[in-house]
Protein backbone atom coordinates (compact mmCIF):
# COMPACT_ATOMS: atom_id res chain seq x y z
CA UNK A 1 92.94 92.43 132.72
CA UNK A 2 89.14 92.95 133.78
CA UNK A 3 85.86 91.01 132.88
CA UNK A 4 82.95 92.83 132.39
CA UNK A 5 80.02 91.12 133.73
CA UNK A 6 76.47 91.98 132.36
CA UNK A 7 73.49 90.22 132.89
CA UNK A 8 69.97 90.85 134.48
CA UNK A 9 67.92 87.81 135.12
CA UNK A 10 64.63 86.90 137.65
CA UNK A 11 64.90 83.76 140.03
CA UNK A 12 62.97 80.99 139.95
CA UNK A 13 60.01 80.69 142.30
CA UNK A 14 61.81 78.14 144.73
CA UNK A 15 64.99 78.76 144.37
CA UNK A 16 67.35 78.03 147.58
CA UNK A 17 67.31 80.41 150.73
CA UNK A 18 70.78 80.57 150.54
CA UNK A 19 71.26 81.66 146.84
CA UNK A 20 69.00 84.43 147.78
CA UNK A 21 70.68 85.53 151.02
CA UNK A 22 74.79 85.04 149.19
CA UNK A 23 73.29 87.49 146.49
CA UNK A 24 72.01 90.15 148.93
CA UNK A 25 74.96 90.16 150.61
CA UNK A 26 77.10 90.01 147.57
CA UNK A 27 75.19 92.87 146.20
CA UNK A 28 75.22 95.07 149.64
CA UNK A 29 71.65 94.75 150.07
CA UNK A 30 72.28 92.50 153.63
CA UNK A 31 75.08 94.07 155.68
CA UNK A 32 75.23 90.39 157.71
CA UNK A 33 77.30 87.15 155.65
CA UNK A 34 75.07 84.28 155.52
CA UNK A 35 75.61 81.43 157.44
CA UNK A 36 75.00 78.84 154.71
CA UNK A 37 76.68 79.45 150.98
CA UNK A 38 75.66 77.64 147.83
CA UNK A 39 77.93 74.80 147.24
CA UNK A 40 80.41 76.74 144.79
CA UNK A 41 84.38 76.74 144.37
CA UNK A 42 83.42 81.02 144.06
CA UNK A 43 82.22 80.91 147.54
CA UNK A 44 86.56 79.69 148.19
CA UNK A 45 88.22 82.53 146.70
CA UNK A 46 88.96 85.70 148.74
CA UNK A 47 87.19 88.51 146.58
CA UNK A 48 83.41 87.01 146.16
CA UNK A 49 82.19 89.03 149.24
CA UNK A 50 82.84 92.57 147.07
CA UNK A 51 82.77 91.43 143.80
CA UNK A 52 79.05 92.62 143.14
CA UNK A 53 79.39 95.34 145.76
CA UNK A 54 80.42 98.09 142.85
CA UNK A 55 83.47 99.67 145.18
CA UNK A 56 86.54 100.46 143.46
CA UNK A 57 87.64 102.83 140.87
CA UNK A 58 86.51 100.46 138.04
CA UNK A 59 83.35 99.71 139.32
CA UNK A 60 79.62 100.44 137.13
CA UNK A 61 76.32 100.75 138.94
CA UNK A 62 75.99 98.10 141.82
CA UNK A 63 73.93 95.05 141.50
CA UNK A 64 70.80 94.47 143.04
CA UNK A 65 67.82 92.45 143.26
CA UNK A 66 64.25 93.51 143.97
CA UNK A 67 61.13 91.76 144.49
CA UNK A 68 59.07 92.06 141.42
CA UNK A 69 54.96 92.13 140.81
CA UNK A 70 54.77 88.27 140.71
CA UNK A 71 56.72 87.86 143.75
CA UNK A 72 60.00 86.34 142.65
CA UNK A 73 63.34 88.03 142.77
CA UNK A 74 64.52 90.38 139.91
CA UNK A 75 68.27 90.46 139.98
CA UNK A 76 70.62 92.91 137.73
CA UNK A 77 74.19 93.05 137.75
CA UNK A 78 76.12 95.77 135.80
CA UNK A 79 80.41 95.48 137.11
CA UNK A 80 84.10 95.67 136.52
CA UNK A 81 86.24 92.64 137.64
CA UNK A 82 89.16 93.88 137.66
CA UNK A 83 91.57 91.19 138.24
CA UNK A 84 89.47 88.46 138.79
CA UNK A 85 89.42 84.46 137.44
CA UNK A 86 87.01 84.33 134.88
CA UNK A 87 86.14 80.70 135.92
CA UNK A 88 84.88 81.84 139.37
CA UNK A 89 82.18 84.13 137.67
CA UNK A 90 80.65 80.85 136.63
CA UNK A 91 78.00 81.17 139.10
CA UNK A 92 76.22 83.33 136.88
CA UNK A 93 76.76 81.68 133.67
CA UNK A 94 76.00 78.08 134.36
């Protein structure tokens, strides 16, 4: 069982600190966990921290995000779950 999780999207202009900061982490773009998550039941479960991180044999290219021309963050997230709730990838989807 896997769930393949494509989507590429560009944050708001004021979106939260901390959604910022758990998605370079999650992505392996900030080595250090933040010290404030977004209030999420994904931010519970043991595998979020590697989930974007693209390690394992399943994995695609990583995620990342980048700061684009207009100054907000463009994020894009190509990976493998393999083994993973569907329901806890509801971060991304709404």
């Amino acid at each position: 069982m896997y769930t393949e999780l494509n989507c590429a999207f560009s944050l708001k202009r004021h979106t939260p600190e901390e959604v910022e900061n758990a998605l370079l982490f999650m992505t392996g773009q900030d080595d250090e966990e933040p010290k404030s998550l977004p209030p999420h039941p994904l931010f519970g479960t043991v595998r979020w921290r590697d989930m974007l991180r693209g390690v394992g044999k399943d994995s695609q290219a990583p995620a990342w995000l980048e700061i684009a021309d207009s100054g907000r963050y463009r994020v894009s997230i190509r990976c493998v779950l393999t083994g993973y709730d569907t329901r806890s990838v509801s971060l991304f989807t709404g």
